[in-house]
PDB file of N, CA and C in Angstrom:
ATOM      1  N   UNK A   1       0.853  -1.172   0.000  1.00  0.00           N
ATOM      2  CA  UNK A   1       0.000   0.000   0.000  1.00  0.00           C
ATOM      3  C   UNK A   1       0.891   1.225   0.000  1.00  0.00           C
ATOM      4  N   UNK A   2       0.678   1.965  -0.907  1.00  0.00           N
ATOM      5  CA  UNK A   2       1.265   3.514  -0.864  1.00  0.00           C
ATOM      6  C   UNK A   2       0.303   4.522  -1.167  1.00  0.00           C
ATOM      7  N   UNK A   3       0.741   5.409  -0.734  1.00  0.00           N
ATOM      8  CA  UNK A   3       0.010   7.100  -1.586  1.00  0.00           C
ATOM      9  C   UNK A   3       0.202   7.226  -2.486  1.00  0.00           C
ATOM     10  N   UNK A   4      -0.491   7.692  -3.621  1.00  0.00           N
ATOM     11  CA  UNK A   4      -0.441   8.062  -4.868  1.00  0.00           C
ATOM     12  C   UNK A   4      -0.016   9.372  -5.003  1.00  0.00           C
ATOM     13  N   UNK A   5       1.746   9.775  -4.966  1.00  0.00           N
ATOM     14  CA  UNK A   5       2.042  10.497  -5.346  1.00  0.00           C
ATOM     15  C   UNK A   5       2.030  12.013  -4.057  1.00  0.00           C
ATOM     16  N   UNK A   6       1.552  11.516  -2.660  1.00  0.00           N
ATOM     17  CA  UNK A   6       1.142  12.029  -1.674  1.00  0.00           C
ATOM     18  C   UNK A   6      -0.771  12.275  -1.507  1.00  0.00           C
ATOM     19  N   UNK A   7      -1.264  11.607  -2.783  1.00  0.00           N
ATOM     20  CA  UNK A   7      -2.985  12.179  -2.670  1.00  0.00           C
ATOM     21  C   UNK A   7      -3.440  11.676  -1.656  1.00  0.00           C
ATOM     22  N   UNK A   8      -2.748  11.164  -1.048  1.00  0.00           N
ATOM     23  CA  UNK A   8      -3.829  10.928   0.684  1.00  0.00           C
ATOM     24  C   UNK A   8      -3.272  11.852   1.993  1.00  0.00           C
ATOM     25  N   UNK A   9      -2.143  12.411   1.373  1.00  0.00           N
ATOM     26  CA  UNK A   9      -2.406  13.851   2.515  1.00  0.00           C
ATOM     27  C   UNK A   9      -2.254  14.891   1.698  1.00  0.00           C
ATOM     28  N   UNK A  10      -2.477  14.961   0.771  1.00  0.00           N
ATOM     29  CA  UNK A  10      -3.342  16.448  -0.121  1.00  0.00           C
ATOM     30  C   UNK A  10      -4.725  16.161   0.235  1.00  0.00           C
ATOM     31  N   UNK A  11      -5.627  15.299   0.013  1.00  0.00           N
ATOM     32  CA  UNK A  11      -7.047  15.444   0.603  1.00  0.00           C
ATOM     33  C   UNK A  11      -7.008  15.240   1.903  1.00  0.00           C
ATOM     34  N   UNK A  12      -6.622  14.966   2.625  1.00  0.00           N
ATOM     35  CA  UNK A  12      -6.390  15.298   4.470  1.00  0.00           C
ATOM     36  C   UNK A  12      -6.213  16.880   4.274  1.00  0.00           C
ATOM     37  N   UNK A  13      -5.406  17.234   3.903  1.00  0.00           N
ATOM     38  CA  UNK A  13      -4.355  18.578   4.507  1.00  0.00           C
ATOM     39  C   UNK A  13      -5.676  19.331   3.990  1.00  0.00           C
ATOM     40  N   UNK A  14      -6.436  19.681   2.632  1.00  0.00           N
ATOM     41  CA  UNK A  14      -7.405  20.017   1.895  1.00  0.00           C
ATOM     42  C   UNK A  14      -8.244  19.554   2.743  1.00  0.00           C
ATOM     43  N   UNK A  15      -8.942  19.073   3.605  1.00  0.00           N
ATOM     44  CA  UNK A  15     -10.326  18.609   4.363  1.00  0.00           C
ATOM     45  C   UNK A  15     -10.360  19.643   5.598  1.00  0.00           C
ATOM     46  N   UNK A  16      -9.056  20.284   6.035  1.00  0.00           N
ATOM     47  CA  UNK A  16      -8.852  21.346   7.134  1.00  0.00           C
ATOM     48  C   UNK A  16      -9.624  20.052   8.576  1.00  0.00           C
ATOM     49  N   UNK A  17     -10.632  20.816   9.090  1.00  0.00           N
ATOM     50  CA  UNK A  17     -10.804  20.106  10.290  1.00  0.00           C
ATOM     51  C   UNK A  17     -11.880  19.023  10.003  1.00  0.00           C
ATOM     52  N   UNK A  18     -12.434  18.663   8.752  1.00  0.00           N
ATOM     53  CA  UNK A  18     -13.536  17.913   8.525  1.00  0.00           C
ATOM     54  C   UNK A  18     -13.348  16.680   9.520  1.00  0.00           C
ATOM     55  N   UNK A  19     -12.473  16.011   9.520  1.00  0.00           N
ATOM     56  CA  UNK A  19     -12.518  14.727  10.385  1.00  0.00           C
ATOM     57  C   UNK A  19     -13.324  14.493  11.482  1.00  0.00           C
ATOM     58  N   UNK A  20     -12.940  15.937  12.662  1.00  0.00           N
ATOM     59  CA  UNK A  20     -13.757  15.984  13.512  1.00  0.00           C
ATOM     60  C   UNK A  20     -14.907  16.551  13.367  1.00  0.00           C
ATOM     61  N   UNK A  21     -15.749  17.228  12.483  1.00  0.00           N
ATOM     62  CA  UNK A  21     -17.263  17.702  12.743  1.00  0.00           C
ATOM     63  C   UNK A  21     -17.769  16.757  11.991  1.00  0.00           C
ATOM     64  N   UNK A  22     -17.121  16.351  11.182  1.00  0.00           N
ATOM     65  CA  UNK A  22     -18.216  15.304   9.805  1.00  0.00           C
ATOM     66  C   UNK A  22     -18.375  13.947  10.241  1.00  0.00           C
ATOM     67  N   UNK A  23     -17.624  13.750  10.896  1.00  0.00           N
ATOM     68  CA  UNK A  23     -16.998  11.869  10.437  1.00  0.00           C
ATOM     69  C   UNK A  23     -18.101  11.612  11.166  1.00  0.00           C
ATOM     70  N   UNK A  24     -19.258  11.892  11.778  1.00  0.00           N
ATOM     71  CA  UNK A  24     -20.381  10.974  11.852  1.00  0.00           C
ATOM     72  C   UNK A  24     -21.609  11.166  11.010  1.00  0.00           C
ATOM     73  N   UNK A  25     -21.237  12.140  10.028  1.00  0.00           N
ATOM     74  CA  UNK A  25     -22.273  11.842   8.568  1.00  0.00           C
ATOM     75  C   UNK A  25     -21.563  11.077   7.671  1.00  0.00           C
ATOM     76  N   UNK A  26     -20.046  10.256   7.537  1.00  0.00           N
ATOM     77  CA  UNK A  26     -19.689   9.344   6.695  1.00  0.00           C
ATOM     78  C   UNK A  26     -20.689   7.900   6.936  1.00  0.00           C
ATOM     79  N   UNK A  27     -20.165   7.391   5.644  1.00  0.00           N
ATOM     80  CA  UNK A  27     -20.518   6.073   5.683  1.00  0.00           C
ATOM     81  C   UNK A  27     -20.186   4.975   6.040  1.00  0.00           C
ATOM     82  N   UNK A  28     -20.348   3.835   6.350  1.00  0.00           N
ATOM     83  CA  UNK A  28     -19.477   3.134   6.665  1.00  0.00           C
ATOM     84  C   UNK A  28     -18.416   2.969   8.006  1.00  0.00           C
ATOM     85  N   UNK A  29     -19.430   3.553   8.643  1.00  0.00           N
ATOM     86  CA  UNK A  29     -18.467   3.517  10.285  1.00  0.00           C
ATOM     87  C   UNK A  29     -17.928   4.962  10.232  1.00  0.00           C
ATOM     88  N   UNK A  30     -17.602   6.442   9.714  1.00  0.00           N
ATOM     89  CA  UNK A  30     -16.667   7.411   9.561  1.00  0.00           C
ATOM     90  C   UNK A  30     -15.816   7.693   9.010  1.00  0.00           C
ATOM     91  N   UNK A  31     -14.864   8.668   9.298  1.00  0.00           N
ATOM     92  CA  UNK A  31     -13.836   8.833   9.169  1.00  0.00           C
ATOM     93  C   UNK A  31     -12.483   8.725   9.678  1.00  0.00           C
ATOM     94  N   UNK A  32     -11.483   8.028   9.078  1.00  0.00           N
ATOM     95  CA  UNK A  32     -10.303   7.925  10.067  1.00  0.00           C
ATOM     96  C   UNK A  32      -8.723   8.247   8.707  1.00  0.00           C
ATOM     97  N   UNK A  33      -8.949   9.757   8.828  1.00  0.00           N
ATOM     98  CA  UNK A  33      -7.567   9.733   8.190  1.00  0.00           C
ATOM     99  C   UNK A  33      -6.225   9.349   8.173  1.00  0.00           C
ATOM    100  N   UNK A  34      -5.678   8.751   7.428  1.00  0.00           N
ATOM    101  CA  UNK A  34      -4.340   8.102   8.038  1.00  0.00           C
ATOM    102  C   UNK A  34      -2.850   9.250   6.735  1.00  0.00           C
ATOM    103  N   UNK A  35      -2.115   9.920   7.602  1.00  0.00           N
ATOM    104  CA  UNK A  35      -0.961  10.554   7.037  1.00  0.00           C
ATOM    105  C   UNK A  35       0.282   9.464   6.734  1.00  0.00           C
ATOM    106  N   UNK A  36       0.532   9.310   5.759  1.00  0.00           N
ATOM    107  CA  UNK A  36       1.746   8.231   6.008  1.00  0.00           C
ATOM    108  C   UNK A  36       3.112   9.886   5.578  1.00  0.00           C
ATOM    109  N   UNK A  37       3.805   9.173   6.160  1.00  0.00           N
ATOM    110  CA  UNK A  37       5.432  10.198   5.598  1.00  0.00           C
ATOM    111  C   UNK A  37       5.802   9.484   4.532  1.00  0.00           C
ATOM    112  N   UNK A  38       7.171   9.696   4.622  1.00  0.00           N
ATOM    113  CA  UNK A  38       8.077   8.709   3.536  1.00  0.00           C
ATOM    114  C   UNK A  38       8.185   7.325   3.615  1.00  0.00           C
ATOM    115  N   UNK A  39       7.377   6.832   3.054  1.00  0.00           N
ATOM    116  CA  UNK A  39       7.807   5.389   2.773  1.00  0.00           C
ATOM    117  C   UNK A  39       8.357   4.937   1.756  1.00  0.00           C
ATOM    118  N   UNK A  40       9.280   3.440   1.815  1.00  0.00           N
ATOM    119  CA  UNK A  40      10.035   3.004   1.187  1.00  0.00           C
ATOM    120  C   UNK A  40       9.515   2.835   0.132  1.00  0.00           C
ATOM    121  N   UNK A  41       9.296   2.876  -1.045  1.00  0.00           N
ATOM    122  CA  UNK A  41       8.145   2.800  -2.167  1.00  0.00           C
ATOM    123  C   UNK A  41       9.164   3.316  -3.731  1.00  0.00           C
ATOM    124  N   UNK A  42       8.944   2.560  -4.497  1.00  0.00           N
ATOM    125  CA  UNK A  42       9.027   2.846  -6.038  1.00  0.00           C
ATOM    126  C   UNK A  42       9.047   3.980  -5.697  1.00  0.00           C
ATOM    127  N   UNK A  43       8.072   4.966  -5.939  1.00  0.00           N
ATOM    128  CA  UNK A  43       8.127   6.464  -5.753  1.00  0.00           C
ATOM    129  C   UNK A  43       9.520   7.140  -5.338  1.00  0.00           C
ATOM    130  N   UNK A  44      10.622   6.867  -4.300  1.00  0.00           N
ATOM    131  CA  UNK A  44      11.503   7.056  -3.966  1.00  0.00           C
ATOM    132  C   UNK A  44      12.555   6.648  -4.098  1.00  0.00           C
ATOM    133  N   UNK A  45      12.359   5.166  -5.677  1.00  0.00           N
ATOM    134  CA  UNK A  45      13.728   5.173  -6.006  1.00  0.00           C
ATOM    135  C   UNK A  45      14.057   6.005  -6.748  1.00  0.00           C
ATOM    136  N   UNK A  46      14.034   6.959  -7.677  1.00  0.00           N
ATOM    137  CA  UNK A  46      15.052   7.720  -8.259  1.00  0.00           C
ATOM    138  C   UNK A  46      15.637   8.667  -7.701  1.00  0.00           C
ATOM    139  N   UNK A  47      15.994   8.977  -6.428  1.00  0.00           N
ATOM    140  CA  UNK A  47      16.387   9.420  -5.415  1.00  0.00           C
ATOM    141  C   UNK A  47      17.699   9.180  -5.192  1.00  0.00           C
ATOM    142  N   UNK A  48      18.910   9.537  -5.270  1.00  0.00           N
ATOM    143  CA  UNK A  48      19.905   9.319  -5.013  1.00  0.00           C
ATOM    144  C   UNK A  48      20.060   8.363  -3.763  1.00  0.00           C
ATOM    145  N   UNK A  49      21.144   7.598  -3.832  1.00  0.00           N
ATOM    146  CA  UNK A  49      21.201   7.345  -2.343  1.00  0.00           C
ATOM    147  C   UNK A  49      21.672   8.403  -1.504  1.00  0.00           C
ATOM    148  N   UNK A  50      22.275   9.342  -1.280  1.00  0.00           N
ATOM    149  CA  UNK A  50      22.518  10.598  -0.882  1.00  0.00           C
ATOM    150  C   UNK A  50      21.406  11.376  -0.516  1.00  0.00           C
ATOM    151  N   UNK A  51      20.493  11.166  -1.695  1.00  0.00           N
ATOM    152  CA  UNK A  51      19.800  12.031  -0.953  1.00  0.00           C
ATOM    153  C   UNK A  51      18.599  11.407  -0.137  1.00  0.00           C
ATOM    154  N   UNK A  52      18.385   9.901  -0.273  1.00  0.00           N
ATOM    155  CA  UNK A  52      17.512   8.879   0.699  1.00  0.00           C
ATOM    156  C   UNK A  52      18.140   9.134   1.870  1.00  0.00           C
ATOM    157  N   UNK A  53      19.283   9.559   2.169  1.00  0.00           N
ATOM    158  CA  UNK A  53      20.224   9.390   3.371  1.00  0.00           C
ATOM    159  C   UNK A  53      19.880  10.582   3.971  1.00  0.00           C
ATOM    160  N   UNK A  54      19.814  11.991   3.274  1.00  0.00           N
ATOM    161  CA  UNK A  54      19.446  13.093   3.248  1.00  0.00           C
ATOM    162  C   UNK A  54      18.059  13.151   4.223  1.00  0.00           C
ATOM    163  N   UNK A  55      17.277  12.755   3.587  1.00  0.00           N
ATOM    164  CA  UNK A  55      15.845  12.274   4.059  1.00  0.00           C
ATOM    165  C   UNK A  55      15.286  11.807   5.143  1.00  0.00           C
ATOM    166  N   UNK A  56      16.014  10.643   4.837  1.00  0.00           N
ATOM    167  CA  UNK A  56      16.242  10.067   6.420  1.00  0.00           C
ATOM    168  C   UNK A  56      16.351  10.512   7.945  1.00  0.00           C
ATOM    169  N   UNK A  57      17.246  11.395   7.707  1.00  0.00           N
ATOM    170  CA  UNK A  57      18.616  12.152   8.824  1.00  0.00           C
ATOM    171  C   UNK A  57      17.604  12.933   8.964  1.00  0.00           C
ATOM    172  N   UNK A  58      16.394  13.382   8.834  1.00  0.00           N
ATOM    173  CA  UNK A  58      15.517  14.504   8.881  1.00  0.00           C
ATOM    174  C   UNK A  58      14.120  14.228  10.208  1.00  0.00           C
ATOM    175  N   UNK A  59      14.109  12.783   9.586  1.00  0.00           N
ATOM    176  CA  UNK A  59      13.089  12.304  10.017  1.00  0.00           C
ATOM    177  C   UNK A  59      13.519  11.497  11.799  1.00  0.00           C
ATOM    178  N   UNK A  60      12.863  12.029  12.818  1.00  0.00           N
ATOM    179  CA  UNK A  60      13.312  11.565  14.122  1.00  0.00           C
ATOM    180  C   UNK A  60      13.854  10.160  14.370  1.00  0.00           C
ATOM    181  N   UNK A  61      12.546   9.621  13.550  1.00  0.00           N
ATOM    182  CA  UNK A  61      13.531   7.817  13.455  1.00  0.00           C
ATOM    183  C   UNK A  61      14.367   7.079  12.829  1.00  0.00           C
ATOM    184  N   UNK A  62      14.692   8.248  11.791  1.00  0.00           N
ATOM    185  CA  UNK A  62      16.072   8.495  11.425  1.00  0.00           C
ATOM    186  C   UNK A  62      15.990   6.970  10.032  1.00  0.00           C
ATOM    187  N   UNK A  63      14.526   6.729   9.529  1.00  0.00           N
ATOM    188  CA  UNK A  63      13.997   5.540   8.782  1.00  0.00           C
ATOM    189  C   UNK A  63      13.277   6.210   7.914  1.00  0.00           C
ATOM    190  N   UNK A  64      12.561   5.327   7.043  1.00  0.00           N
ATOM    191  CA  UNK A  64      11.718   5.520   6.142  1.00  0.00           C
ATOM    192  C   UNK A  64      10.880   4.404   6.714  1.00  0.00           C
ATOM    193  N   UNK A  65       9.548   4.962   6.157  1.00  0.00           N
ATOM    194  CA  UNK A  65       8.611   3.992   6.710  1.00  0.00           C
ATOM    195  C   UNK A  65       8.600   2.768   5.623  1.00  0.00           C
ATOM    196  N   UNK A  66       7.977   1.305   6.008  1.00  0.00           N
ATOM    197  CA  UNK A  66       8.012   0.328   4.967  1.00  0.00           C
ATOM    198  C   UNK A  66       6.496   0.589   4.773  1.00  0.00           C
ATOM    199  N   UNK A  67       6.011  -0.128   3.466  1.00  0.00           N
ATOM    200  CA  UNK A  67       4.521  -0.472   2.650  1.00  0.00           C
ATOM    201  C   UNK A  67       4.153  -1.220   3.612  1.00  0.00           C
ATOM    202  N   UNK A  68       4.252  -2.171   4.649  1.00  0.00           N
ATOM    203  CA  UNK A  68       3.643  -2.775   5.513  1.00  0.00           C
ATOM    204  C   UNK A  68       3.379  -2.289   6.966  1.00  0.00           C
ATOM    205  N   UNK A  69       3.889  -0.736   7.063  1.00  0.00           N
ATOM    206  CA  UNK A  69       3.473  -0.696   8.534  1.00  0.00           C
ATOM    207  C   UNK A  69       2.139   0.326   8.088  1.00  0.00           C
ATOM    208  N   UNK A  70       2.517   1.298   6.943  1.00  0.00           N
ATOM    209  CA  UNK A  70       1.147   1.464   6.471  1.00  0.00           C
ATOM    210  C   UNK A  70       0.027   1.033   6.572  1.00  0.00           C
ATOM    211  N   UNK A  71       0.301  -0.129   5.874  1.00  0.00           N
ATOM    212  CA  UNK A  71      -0.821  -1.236   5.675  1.00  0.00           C
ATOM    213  C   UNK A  71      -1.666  -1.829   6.340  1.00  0.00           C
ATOM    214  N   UNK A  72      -0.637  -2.230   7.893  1.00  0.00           N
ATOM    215  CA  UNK A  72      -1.131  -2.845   8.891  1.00  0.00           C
ATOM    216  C   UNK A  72      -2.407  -1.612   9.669  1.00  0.00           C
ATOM    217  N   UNK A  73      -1.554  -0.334   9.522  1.00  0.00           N
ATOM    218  CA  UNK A  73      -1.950   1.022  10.608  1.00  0.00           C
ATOM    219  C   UNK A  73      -3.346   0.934   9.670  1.00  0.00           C
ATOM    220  N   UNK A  74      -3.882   0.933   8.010  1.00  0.00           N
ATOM    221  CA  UNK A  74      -4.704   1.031   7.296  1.00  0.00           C
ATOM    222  C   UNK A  74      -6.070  -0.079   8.036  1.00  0.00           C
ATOM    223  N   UNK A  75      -5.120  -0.947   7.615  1.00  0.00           N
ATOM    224  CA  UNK A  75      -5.994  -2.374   8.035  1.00  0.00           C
ATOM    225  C   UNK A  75      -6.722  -2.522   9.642  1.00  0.00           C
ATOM    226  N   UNK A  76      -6.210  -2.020  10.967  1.00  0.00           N
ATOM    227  CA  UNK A  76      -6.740  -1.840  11.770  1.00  0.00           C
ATOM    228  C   UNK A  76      -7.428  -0.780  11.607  1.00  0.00           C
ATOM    229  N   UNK A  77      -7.467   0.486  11.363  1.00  0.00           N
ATOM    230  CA  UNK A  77      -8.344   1.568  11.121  1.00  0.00           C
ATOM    231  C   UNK A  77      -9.273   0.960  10.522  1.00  0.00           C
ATOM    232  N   UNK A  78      -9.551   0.339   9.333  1.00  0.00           N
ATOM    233  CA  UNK A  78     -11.033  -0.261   8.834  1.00  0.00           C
ATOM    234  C   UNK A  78     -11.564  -0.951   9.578  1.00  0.00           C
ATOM    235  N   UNK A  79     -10.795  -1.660  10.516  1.00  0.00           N
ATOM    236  CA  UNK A  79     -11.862  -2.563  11.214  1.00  0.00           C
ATOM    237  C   UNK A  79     -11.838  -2.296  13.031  1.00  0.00           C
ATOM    238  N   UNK A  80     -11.863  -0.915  12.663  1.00  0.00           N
ATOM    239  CA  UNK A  80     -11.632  -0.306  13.642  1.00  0.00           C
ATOM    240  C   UNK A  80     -13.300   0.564  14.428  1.00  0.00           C
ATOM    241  N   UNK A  81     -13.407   0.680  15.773  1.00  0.00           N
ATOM    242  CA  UNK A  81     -14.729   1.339  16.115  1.00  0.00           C
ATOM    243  C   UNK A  81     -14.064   2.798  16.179  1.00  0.00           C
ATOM    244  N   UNK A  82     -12.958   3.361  15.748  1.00  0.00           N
ATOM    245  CA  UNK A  82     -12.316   4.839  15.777  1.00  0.00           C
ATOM    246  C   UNK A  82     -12.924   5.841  14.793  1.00  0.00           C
ATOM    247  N   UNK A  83     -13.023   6.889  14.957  1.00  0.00           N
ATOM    248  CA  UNK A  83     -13.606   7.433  13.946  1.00  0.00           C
ATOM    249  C   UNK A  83     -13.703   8.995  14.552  1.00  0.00           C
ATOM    250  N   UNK A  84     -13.328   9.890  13.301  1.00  0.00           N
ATOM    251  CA  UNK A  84     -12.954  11.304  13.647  1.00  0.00           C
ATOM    252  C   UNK A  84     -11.762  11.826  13.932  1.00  0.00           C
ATOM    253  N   UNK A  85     -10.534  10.973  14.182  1.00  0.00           N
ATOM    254  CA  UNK A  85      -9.314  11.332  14.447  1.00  0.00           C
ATOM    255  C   UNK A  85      -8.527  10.885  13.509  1.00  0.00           C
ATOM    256  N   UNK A  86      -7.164  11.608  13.023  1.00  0.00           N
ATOM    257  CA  UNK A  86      -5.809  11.913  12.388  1.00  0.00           C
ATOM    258  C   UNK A  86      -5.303  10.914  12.821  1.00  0.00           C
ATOM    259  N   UNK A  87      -4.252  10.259  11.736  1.00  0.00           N
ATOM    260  CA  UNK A  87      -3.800   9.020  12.435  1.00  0.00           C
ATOM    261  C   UNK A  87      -1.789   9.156  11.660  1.00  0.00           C
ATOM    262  N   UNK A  88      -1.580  10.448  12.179  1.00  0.00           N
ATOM    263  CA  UNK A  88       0.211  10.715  11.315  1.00  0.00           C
ATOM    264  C   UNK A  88       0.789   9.125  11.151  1.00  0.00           C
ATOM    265  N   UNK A  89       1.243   9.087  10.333  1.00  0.00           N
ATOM    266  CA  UNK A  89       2.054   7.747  10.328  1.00  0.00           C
ATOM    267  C   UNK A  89       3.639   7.937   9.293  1.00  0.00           C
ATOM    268  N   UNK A  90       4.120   8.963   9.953  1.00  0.00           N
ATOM    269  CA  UNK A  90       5.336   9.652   9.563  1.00  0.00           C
ATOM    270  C   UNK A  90       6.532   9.889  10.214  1.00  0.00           C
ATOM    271  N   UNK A  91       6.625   9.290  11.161  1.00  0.00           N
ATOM    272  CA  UNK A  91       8.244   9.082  11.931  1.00  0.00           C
ATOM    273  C   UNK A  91       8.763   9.934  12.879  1.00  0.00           C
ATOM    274  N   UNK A  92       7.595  11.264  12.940  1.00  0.00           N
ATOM    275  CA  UNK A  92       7.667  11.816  14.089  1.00  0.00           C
ATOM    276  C   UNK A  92       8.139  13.190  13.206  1.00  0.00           C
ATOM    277  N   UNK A  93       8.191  13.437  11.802  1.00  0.00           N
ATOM    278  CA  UNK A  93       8.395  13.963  10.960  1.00  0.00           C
ATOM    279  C   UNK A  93       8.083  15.502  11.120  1.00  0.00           C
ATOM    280  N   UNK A  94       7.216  15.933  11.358  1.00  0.00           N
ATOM    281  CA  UNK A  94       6.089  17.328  11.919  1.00  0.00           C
ATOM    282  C   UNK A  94       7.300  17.865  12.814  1.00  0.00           C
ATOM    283  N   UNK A  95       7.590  16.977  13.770  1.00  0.00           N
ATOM    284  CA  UNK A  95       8.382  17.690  14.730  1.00  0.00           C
ATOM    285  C   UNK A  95       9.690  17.928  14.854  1.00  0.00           C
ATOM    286  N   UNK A  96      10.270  17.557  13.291  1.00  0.00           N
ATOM    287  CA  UNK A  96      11.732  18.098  13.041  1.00  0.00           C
ATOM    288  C   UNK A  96      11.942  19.006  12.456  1.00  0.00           C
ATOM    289  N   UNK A  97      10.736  19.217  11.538  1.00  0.00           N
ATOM    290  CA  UNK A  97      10.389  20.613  10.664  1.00  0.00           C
ATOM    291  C   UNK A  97      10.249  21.874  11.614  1.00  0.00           C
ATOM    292  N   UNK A  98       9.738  21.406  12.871  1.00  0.00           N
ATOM    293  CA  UNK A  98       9.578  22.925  13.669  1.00  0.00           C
ATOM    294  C   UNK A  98      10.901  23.566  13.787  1.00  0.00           C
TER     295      UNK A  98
END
């Protein structure tokens, strides 16, 4: 599982606070946005290794995320009773940028 290109936190980031006032007019149980960061993905091989390293060194856990912790974080959210809350799944990423 990956983002297409980041389109699952362009429509997060674009929804502003919808999660919390709406997500009990969704369907299907709500809403539960999930942010992934950088994950290891096609998308990021033409990337130097330099600059994967680059990247890395940025991010608190000092990793890239894999397609399976995504997946897993995805997969409990669906079958999940959660609903209305942000679910970052980015390495702690937000808080190196400050």
């Amino acid at each position: 599982m990956e983002s297409v290109h980041g389109c699952v936190d362009v429509l997060v980031n674009n929804a502003g606070e919808l999660p919390g006032r709406f997500a009990s007019g969704f369907p299907v149980g709500g809403l539960r946005p999930l942010h992934p960061g950088v994950t290891d993905t096609p998308m990021h091989q033409p990337n130097s290794p330099e600059r994967q390293v680059w990247l890395a060194d940025r991010i608190p856990l000092k990793r890239f995320s894999e397609p399976r912790e995504i997946a897993e974080l995805a997969l409990f959210l669906a079958s999940s009773y959660i609903t209305g809350a942000d679910f970052p799944a980015d390495g702690g990423l937000p808080l190196a940028v400050r």
